[in-house]
PDB file of N, CA and C in Angstrom:
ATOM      1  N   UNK A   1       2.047   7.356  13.363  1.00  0.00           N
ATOM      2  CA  UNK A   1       2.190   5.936  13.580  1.00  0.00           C
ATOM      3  C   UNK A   1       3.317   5.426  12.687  1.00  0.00           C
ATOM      4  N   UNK A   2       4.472   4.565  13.100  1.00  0.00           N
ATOM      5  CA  UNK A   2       5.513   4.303  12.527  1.00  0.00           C
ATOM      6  C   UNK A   2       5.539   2.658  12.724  1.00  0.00           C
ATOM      7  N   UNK A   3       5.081   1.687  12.141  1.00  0.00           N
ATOM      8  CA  UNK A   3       5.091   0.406  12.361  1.00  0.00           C
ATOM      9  C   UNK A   3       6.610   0.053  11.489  1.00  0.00           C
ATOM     10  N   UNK A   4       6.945  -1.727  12.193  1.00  0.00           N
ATOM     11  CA  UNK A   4       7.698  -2.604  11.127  1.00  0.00           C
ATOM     12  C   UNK A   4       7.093  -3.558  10.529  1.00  0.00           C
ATOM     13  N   UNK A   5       7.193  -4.058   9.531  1.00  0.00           N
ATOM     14  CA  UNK A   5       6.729  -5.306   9.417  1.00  0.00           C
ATOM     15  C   UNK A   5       7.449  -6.340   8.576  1.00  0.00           C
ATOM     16  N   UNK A   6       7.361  -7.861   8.381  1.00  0.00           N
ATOM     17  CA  UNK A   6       7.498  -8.635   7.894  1.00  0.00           C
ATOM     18  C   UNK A   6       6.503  -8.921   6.736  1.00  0.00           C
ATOM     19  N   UNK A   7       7.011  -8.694   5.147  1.00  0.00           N
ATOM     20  CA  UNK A   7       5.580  -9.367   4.321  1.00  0.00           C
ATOM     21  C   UNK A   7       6.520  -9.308   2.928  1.00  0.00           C
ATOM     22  N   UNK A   8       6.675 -10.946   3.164  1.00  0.00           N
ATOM     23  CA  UNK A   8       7.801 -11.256   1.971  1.00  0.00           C
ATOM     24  C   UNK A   8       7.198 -11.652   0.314  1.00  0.00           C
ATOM     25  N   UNK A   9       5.665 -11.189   0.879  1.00  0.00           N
ATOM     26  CA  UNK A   9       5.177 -11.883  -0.643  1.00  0.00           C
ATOM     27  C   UNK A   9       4.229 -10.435  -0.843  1.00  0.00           C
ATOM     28  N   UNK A  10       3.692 -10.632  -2.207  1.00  0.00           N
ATOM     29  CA  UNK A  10       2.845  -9.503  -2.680  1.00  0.00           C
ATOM     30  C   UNK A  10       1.598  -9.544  -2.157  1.00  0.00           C
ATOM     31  N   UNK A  11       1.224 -10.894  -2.187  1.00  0.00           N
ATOM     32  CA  UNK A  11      -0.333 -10.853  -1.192  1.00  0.00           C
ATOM     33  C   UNK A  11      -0.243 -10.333   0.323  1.00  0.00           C
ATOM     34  N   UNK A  12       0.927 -10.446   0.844  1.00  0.00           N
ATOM     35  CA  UNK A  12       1.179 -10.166   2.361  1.00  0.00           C
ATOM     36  C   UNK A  12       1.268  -8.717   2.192  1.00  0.00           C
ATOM     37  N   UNK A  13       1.616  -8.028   0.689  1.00  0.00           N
ATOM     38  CA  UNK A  13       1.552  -6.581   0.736  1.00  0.00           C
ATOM     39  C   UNK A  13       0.546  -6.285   1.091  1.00  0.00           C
ATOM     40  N   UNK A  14      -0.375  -7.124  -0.165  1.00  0.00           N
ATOM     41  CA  UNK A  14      -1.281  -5.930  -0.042  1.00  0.00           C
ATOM     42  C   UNK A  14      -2.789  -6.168   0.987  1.00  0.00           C
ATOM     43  N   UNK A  15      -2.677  -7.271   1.575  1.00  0.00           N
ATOM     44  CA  UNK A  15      -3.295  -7.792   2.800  1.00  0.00           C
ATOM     45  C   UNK A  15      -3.022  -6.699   3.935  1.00  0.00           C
ATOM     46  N   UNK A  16      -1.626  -6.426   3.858  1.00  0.00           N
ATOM     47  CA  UNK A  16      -1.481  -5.969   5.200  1.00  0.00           C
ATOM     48  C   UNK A  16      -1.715  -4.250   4.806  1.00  0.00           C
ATOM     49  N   UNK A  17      -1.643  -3.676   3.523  1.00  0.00           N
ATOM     50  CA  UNK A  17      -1.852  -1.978   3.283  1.00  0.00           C
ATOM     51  C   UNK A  17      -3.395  -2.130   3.510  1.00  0.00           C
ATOM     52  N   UNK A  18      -4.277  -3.136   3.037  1.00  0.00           N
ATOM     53  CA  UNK A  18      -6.215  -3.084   2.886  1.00  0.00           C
ATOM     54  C   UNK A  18      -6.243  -2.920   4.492  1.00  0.00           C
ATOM     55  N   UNK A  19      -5.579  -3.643   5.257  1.00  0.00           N
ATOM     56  CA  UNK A  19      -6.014  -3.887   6.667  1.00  0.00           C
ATOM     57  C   UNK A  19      -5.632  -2.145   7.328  1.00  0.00           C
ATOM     58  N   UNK A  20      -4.554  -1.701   7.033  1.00  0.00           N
ATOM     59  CA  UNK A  20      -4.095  -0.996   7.234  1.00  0.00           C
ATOM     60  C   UNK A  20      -4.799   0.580   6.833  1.00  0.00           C
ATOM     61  N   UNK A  21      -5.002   0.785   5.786  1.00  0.00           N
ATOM     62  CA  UNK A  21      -6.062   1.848   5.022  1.00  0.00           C
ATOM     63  C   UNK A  21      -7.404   1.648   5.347  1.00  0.00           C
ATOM     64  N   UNK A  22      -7.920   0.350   6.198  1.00  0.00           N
ATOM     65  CA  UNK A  22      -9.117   0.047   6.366  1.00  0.00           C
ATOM     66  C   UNK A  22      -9.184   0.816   8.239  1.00  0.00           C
ATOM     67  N   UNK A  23      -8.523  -0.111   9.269  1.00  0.00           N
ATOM     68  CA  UNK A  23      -7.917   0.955  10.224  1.00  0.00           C
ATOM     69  C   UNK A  23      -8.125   2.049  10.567  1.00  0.00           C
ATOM     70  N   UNK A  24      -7.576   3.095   9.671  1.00  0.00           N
ATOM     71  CA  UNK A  24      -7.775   4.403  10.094  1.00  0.00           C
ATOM     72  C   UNK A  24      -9.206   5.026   9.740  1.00  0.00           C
ATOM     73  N   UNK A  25      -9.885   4.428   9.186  1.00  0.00           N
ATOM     74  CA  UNK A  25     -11.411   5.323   8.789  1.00  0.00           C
ATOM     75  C   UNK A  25     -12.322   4.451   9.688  1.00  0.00           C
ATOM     76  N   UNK A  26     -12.028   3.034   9.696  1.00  0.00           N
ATOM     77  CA  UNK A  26     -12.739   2.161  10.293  1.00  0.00           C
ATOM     78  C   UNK A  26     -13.733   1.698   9.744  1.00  0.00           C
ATOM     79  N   UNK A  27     -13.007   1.122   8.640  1.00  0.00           N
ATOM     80  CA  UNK A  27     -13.933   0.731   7.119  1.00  0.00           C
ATOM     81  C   UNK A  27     -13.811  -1.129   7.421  1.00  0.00           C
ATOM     82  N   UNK A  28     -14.454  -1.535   6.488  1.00  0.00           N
ATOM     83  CA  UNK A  28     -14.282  -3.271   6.889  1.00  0.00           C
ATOM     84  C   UNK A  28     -13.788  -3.290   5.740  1.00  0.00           C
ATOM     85  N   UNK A  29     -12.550  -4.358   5.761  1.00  0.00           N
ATOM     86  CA  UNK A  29     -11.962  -4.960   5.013  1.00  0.00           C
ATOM     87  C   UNK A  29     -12.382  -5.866   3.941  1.00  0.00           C
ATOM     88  N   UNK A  30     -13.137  -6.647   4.197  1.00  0.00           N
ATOM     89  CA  UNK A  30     -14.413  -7.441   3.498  1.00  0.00           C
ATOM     90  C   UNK A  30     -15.103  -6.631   2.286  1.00  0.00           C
ATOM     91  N   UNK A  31     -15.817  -5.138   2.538  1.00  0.00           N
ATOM     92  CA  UNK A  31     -16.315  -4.672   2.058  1.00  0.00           C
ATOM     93  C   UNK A  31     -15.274  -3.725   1.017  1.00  0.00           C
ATOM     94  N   UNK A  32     -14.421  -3.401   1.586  1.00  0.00           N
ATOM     95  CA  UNK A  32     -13.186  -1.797   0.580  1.00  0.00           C
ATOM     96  C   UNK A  32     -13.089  -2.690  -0.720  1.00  0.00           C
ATOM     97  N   UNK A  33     -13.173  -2.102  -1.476  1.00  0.00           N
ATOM     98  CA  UNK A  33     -12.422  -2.004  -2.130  1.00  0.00           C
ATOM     99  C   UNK A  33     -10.901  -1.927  -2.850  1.00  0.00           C
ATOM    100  N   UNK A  34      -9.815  -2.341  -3.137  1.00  0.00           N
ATOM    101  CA  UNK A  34      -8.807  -1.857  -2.840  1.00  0.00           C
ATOM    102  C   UNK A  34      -8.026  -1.932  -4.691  1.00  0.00           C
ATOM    103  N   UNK A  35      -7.732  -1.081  -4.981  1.00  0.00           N
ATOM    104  CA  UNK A  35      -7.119  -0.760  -6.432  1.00  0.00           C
ATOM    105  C   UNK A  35      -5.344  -0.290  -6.237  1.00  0.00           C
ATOM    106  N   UNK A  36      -4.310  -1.128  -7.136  1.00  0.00           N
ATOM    107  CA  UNK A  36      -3.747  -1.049  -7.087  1.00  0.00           C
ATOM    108  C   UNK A  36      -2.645  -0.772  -8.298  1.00  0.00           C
ATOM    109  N   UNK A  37      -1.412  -0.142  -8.751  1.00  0.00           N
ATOM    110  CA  UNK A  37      -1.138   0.190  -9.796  1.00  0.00           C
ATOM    111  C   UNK A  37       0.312   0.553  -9.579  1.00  0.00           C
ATOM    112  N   UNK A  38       1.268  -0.210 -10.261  1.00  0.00           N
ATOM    113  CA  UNK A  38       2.396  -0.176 -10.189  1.00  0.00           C
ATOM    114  C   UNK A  38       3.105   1.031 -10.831  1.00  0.00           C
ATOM    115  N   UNK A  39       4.164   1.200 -10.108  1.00  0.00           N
ATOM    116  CA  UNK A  39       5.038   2.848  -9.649  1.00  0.00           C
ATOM    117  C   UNK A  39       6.423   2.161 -11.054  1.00  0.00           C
ATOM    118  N   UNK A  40       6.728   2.951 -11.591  1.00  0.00           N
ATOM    119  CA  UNK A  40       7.775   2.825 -12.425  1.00  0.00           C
ATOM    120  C   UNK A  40       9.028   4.016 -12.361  1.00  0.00           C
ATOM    121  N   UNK A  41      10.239   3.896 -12.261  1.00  0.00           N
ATOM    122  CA  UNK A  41      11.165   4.178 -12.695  1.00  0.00           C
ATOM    123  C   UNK A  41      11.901   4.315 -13.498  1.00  0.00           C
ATOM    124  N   UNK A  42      12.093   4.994 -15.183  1.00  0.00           N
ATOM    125  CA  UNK A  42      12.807   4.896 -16.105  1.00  0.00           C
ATOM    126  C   UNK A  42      12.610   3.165 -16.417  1.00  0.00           C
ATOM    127  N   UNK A  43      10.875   2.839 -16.500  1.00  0.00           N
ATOM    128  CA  UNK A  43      10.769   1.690 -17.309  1.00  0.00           C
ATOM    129  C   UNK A  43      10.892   0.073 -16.339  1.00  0.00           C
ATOM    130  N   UNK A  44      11.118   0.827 -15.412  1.00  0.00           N
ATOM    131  CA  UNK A  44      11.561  -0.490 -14.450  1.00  0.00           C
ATOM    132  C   UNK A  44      10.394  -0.079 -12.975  1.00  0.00           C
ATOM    133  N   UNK A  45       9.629  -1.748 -12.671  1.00  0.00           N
ATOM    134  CA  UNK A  45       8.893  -1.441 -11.474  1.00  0.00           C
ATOM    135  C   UNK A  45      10.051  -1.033 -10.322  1.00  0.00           C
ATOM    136  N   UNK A  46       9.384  -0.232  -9.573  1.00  0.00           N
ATOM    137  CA  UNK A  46      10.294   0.241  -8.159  1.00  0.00           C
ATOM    138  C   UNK A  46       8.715   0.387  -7.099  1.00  0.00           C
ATOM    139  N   UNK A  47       7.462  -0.006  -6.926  1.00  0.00           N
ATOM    140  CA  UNK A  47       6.554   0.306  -6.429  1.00  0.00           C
ATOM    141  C   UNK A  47       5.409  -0.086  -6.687  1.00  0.00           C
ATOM    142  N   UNK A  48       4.319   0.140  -5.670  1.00  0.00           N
ATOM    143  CA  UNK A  48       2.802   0.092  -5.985  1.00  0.00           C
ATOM    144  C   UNK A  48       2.405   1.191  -4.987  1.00  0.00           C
ATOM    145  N   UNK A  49       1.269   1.647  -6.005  1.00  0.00           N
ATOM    146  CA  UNK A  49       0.220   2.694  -5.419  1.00  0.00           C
ATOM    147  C   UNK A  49      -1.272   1.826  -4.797  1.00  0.00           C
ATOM    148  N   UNK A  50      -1.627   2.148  -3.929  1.00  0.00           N
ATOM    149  CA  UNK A  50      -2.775   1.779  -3.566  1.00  0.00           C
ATOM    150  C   UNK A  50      -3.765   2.722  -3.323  1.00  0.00           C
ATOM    151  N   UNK A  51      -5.154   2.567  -3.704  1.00  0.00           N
ATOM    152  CA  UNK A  51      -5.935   3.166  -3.178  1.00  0.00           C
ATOM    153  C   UNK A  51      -7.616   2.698  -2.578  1.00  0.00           C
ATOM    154  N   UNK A  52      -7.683   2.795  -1.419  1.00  0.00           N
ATOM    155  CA  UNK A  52      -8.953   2.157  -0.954  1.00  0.00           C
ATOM    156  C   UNK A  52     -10.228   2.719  -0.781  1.00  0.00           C
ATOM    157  N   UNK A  53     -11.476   2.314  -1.547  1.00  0.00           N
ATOM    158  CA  UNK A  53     -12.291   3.281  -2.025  1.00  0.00           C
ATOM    159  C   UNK A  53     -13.501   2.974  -0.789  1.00  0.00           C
ATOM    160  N   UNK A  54     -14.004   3.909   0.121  1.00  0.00           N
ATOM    161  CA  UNK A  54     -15.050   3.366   1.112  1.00  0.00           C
ATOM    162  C   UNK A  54     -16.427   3.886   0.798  1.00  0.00           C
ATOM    163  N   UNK A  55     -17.169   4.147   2.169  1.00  0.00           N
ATOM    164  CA  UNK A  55     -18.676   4.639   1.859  1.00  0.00           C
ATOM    165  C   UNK A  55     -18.412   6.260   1.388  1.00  0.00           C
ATOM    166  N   UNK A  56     -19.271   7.082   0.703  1.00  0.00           N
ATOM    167  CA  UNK A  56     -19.205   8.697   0.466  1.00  0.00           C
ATOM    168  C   UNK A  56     -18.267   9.614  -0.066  1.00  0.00           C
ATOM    169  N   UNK A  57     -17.503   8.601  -0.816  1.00  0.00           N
ATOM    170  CA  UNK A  57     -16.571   8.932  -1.975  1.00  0.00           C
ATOM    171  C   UNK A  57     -15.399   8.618  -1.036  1.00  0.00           C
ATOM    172  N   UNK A  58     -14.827   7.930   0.109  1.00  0.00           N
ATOM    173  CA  UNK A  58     -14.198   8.178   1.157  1.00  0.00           C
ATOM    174  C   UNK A  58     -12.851   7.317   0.324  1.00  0.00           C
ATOM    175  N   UNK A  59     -11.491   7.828   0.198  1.00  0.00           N
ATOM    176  CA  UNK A  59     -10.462   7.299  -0.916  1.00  0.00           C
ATOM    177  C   UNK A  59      -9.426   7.779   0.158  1.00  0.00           C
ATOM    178  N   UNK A  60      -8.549   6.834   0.890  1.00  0.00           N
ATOM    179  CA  UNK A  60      -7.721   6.801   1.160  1.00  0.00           C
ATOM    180  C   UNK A  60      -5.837   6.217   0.565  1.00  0.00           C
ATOM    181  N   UNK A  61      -5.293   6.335   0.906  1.00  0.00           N
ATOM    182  CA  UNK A  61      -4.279   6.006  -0.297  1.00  0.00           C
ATOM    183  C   UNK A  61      -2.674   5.690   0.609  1.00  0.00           C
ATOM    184  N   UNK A  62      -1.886   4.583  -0.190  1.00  0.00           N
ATOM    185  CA  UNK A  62      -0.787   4.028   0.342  1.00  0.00           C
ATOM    186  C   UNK A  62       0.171   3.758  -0.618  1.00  0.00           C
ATOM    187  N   UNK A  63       1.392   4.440  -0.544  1.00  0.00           N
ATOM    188  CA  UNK A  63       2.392   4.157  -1.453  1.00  0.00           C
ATOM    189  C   UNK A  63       3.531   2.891  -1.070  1.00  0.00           C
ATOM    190  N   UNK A  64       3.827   1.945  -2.028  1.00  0.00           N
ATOM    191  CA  UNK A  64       5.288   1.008  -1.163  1.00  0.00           C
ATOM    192  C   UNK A  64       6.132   1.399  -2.128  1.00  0.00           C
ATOM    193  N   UNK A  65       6.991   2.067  -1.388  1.00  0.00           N
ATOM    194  CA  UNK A  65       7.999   2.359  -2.223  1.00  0.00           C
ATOM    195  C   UNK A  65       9.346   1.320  -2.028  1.00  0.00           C
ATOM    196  N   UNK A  66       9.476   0.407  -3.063  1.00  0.00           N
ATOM    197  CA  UNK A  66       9.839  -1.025  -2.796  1.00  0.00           C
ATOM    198  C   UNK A  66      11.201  -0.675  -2.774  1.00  0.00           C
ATOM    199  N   UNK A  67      12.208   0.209  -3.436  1.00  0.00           N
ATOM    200  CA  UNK A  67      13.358   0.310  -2.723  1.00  0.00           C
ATOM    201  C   UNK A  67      13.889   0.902  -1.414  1.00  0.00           C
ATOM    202  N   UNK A  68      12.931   1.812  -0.972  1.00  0.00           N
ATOM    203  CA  UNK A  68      12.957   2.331   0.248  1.00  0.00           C
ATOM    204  C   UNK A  68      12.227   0.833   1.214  1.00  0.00           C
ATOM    205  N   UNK A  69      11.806  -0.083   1.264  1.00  0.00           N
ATOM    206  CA  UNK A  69      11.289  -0.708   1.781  1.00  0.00           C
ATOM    207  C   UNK A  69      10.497  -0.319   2.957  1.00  0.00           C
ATOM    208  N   UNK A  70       9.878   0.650   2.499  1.00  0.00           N
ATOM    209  CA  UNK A  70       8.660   1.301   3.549  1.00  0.00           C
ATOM    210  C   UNK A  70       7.108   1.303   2.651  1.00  0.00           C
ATOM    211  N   UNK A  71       6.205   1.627   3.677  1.00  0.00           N
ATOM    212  CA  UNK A  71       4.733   1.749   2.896  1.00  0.00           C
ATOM    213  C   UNK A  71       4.392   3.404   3.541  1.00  0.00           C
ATOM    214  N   UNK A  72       3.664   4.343   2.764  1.00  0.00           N
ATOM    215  CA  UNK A  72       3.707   5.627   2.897  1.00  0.00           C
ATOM    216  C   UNK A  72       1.825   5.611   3.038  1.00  0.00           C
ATOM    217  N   UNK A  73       0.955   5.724   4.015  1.00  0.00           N
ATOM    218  CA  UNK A  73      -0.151   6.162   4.078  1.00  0.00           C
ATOM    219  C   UNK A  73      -0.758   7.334   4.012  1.00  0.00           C
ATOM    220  N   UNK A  74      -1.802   7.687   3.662  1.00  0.00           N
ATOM    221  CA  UNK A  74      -2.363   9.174   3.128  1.00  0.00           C
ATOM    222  C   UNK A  74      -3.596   9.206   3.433  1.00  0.00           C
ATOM    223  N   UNK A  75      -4.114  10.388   4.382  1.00  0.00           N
ATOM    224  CA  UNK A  75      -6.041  10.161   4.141  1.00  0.00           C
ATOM    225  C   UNK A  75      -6.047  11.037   2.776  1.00  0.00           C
ATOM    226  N   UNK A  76      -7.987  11.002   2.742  1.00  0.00           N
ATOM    227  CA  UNK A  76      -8.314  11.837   1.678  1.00  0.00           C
ATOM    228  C   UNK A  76      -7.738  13.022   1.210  1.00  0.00           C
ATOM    229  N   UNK A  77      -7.281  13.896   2.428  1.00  0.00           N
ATOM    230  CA  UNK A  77      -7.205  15.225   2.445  1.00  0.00           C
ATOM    231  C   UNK A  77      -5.532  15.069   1.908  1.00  0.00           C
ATOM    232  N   UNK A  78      -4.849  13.736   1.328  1.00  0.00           N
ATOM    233  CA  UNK A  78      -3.516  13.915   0.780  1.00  0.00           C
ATOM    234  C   UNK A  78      -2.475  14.241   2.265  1.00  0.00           C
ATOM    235  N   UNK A  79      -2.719  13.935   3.316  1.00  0.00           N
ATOM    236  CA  UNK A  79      -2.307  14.252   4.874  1.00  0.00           C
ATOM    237  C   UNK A  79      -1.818  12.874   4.945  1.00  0.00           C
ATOM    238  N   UNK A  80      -0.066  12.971   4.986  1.00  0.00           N
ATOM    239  CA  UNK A  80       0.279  11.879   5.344  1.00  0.00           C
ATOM    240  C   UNK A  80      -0.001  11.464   6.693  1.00  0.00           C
ATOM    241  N   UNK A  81      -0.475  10.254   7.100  1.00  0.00           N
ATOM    242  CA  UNK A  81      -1.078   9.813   8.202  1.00  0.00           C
ATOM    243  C   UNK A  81      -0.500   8.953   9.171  1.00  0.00           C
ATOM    244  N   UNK A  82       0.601   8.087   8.424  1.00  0.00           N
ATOM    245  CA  UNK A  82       1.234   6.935   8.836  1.00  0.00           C
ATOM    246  C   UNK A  82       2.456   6.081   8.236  1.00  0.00           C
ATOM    247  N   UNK A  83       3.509   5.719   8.455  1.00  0.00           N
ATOM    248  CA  UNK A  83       4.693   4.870   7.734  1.00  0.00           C
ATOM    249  C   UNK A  83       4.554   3.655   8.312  1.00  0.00           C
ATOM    250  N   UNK A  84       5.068   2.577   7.098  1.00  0.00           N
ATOM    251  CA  UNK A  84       5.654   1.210   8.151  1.00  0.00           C
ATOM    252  C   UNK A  84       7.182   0.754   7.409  1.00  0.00           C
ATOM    253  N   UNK A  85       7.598   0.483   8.228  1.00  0.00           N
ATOM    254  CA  UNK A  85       9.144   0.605   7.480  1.00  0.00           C
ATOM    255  C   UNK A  85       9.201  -1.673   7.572  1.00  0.00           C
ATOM    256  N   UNK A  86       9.469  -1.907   6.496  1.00  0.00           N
ATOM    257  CA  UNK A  86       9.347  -3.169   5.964  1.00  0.00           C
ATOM    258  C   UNK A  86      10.784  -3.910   6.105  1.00  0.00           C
ATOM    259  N   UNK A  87      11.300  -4.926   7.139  1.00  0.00           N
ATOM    260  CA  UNK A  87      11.878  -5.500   7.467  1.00  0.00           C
ATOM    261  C   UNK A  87      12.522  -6.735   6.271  1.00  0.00           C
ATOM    262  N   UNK A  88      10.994  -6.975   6.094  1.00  0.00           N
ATOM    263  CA  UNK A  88      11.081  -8.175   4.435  1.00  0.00           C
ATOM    264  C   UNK A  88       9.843  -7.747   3.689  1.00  0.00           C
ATOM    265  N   UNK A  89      10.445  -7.552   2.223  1.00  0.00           N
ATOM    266  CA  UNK A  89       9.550  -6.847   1.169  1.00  0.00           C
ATOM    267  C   UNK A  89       9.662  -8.408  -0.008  1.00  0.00           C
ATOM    268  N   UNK A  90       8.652  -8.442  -0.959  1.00  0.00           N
ATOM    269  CA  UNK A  90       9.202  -8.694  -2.192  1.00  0.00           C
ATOM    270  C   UNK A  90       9.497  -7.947  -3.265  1.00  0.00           C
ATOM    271  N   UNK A  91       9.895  -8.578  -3.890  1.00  0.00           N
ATOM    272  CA  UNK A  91      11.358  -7.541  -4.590  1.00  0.00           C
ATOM    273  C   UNK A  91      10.195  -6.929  -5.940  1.00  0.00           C
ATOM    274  N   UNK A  92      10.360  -5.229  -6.020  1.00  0.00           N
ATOM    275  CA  UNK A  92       9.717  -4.942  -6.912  1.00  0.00           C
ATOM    276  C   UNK A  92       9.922  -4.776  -8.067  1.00  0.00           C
ATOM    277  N   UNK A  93      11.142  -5.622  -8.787  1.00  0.00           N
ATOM    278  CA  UNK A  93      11.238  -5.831 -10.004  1.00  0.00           C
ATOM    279  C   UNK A  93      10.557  -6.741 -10.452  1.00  0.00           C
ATOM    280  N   UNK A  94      10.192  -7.791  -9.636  1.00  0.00           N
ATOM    281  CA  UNK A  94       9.244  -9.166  -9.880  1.00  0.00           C
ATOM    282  C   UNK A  94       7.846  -8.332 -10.523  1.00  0.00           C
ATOM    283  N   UNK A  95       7.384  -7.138 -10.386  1.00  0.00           N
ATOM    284  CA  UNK A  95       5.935  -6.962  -9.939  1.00  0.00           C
ATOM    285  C   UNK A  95       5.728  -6.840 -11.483  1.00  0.00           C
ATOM    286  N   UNK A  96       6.209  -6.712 -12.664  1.00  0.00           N
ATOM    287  CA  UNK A  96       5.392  -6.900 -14.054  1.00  0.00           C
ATOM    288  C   UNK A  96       5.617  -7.841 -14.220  1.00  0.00           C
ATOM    289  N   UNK A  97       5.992  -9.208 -13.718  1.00  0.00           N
ATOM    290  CA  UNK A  97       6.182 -10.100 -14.176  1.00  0.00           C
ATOM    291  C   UNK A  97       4.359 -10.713 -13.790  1.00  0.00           C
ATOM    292  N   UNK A  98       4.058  -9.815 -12.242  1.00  0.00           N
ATOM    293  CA  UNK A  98       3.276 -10.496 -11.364  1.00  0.00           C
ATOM    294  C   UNK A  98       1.376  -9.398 -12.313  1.00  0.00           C
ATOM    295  N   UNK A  99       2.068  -8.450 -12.983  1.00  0.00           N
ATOM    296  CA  UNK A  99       1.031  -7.520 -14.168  1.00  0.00           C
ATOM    297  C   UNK A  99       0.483  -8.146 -14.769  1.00  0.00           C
TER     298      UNK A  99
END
């Protein structure tokens, strides 16, 4: 699955990776969990890691790699599953400001 999307703010990130990691297992959004943890470069944000925790240890996982302006999906088994290539990102130098 190769989506685009529009999501110019950080909540629109990570709204749209929960919905998205929720999706493929067919977990409710309401209920996941969703943990998130910023990707660094020689000291400088370039990213966030996500990971969405469901029923039976069930941990799926999504990388945005904010200069590539794509989001990288993963099931449990570390099996990349899915890309969305990001049309409008916010900018991930903002994101320790947003820490």
């Amino acid at each position: 699955m190769r989506d685009v999307a529009a999501l110019p703010t950080l909540t629109d990130l990570c709204e749209y990776v929960l919905n998205a990691l929720c999706r493929h297992d067919n977990l409710d959004p309401e209920q996941t969990l969703l943990q998130q943890s910023i990707i660094t470069r020689h000291g400088t944000p370039c990213g966030l890691f996500f990971q969405a925790q469901g029923p039976r240890l069930l941990r799926n996982y999504a990388i945005w790699a904010g200069e590539e302006n794509r989001i990288l999906y993963y099931n449990c088994n570390g099996e990349r599953v899915a890309e969305t290539k990001l049309s409008e990102a916010p900018d991930p130098r903002a994101l320790a400001a947003a820490a």
